[in-house]
C-alpha atoms as a PDB file:
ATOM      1  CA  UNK A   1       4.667 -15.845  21.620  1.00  0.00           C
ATOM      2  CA  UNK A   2       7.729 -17.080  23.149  1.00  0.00           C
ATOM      3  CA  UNK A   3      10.872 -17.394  20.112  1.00  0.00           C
ATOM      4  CA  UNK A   4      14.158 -16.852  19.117  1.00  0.00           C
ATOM      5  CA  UNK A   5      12.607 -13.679  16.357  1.00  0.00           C
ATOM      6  CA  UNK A   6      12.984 -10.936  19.209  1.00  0.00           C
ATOM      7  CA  UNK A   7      17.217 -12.387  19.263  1.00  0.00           C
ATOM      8  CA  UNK A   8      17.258 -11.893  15.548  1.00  0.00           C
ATOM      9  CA  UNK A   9      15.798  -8.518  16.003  1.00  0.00           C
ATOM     10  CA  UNK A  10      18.022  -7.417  18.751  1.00  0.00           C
ATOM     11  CA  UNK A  11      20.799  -8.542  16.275  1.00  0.00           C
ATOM     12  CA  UNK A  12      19.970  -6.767  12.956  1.00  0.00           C
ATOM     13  CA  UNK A  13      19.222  -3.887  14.972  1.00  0.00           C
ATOM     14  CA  UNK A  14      22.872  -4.041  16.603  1.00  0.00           C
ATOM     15  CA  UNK A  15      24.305  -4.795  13.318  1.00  0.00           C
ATOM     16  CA  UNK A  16      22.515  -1.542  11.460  1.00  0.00           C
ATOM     17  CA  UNK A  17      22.254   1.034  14.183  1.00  0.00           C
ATOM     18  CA  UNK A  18      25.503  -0.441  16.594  1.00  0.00           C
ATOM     19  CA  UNK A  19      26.092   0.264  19.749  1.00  0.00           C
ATOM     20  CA  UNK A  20      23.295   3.131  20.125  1.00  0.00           C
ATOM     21  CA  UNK A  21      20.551   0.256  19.290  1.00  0.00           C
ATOM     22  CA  UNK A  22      21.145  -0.495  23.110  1.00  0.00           C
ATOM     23  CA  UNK A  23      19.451   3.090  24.142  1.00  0.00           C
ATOM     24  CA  UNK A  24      16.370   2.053  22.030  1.00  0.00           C
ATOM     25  CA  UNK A  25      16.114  -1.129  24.034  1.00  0.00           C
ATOM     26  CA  UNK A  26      16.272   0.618  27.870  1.00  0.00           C
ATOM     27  CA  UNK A  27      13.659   3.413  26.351  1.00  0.00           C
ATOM     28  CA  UNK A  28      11.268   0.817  25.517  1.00  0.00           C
ATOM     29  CA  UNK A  29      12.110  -1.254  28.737  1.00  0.00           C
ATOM     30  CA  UNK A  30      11.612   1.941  30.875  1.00  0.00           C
ATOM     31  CA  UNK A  31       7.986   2.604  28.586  1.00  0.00           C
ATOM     32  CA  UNK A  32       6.910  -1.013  29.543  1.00  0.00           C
ATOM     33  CA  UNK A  33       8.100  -0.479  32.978  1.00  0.00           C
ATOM     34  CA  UNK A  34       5.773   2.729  33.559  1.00  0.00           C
ATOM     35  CA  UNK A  35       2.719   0.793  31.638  1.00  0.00           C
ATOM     36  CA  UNK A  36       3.189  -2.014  33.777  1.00  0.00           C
ATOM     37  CA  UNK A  37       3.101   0.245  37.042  1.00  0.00           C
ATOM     38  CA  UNK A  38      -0.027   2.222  35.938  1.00  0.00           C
ATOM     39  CA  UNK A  39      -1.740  -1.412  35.056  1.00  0.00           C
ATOM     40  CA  UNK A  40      -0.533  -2.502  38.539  1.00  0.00           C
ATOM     41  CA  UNK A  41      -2.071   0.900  40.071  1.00  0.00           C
ATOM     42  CA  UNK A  42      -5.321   0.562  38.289  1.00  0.00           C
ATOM     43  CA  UNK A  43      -6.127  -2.790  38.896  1.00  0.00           C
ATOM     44  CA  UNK A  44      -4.909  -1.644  42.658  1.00  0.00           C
ATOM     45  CA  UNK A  45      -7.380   1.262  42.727  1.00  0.00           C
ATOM     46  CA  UNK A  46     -10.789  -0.374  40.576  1.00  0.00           C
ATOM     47  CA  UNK A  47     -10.521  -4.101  40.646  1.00  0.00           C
ATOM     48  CA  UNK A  48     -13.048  -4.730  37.960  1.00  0.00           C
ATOM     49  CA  UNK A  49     -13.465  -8.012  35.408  1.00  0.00           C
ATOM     50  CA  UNK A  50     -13.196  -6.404  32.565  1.00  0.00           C
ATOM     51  CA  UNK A  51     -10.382  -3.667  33.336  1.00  0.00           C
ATOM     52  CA  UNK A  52      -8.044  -4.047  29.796  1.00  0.00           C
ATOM     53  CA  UNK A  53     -11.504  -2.481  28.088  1.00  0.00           C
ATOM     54  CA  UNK A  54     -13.445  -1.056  31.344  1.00  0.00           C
ATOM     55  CA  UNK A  55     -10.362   1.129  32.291  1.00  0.00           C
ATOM     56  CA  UNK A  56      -9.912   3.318  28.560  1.00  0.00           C
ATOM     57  CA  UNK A  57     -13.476   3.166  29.347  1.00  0.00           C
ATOM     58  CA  UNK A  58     -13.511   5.431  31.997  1.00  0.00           C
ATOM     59  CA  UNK A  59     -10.316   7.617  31.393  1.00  0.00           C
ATOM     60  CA  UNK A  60     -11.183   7.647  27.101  1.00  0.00           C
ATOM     61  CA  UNK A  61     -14.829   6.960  26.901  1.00  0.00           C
ATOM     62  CA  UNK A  62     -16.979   4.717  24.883  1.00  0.00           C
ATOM     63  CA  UNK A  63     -14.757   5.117  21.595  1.00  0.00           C
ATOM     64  CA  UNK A  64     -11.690   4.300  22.890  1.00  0.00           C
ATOM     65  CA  UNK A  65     -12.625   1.299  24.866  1.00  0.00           C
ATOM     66  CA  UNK A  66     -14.130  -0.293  21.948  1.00  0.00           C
ATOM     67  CA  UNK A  67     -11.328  -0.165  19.593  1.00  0.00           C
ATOM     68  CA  UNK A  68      -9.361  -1.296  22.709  1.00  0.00           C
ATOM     69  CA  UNK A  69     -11.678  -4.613  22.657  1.00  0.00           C
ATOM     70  CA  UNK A  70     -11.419  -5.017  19.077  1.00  0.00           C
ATOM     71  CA  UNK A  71      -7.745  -4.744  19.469  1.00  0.00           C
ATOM     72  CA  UNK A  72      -8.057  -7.445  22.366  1.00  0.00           C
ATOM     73  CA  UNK A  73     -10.019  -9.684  20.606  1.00  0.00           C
ATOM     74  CA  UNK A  74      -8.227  -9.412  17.222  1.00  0.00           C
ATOM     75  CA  UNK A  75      -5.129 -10.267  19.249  1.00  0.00           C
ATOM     76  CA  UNK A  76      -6.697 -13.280  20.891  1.00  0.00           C
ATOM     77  CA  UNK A  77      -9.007 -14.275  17.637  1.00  0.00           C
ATOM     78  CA  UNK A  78      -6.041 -14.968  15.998  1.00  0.00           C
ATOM     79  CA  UNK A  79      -3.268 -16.162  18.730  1.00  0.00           C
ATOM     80  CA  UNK A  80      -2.226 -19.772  17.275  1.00  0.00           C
ATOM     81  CA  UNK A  81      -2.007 -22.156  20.632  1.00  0.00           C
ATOM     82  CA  UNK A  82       0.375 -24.423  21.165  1.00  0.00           C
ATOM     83  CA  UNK A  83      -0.482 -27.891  19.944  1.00  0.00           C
ATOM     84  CA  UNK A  84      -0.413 -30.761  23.392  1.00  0.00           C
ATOM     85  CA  UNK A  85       2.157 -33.036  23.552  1.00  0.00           C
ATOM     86  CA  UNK A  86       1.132 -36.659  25.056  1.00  0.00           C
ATOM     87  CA  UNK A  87       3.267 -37.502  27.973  1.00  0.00           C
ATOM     88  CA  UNK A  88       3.544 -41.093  27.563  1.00  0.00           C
ATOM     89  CA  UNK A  89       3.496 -43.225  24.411  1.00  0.00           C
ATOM     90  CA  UNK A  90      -0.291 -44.694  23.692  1.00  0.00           C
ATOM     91  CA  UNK A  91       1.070 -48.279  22.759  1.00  0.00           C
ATOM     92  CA  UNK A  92       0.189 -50.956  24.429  1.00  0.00           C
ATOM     93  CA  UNK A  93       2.006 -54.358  24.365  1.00  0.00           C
ATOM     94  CA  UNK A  94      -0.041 -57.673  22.860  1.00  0.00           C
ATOM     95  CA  UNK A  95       2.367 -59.872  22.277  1.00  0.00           C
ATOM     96  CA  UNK A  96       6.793 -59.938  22.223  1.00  0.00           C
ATOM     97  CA  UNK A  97       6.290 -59.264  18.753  1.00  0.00           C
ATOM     98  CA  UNK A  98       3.467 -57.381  17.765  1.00  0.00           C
ATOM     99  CA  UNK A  99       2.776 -53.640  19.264  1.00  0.00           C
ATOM    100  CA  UNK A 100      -1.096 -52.206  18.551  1.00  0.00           C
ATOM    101  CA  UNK A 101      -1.902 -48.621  19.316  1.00  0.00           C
ATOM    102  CA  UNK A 102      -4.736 -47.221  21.926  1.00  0.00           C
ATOM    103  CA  UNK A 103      -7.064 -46.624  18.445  1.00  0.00           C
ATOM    104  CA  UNK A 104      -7.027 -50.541  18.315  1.00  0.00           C
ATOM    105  CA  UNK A 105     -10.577 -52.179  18.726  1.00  0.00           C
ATOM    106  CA  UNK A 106     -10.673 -52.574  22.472  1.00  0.00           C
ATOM    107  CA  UNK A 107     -10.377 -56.668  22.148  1.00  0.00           C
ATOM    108  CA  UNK A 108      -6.823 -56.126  20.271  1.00  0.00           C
ATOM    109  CA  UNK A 109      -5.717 -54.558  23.433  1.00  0.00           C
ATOM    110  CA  UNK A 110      -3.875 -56.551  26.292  1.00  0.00           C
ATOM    111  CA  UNK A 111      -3.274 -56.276  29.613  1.00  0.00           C
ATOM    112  CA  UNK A 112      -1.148 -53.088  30.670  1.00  0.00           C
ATOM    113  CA  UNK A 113       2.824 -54.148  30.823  1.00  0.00           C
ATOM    114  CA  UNK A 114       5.169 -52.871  33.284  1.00  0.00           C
ATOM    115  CA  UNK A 115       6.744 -50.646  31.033  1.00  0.00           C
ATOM    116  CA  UNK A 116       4.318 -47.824  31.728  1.00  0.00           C
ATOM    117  CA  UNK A 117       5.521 -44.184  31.750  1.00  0.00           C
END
């Protein structure tokens, strides 16, 4: 998930370790580099559906590539999605006055204004 925690983290890290909290940061940049180039070289070399469990598969064997899944799903299972936002308000205009929503029986509702988004 996208936040502001990994800025706090960055921060209490600077604040407890100082300036050498930077040289944890480029090791674990460089770590994620070098997984990202294997991923890119596997996917490159065995384009498979399935790589993220078929690949530990192959170089692990059956073990491996089944806690891998579990580890997938786990991660997925319990991934909260973001919640839709409605672009345009669901109001509708009956009267100068009066304002019903879109839940309204369908007879409540007028014809469309030109305020529309």
């Amino acid at each position: 998930m996208i936040g502001s925690g990994w800025l706090l983290g960055a921060l209490y890290a600077a604040n407890a370790a100082g300036p050498a909290s930077l040289i944890t940061w480029v090791v674990g940049g460089l770590a994620l580099l070098v997984i990202a180039l294997v991923m890119v070289e596997l996917g490159g070399s065995r384009p498979m559906s399935g790589g993220l469990v078929r690949w530990p598969f192959l170089s692990s064997g059956r073990l491996v590539a089944t806690l891998v899944g579990w580890g997938i799903w786990i991660a997925y299972a319990t991934t909260r999605r973001p919640r839709p936002r409605p672009c345009c308000s669901t109001r509708v205009r009956t009267s100068s006055t009066s304002m019903r929503t879109a839940s309204s029986p369908r007879w409540a509702l007028s014809s469309p204004s030109s305020s529309w988004c």
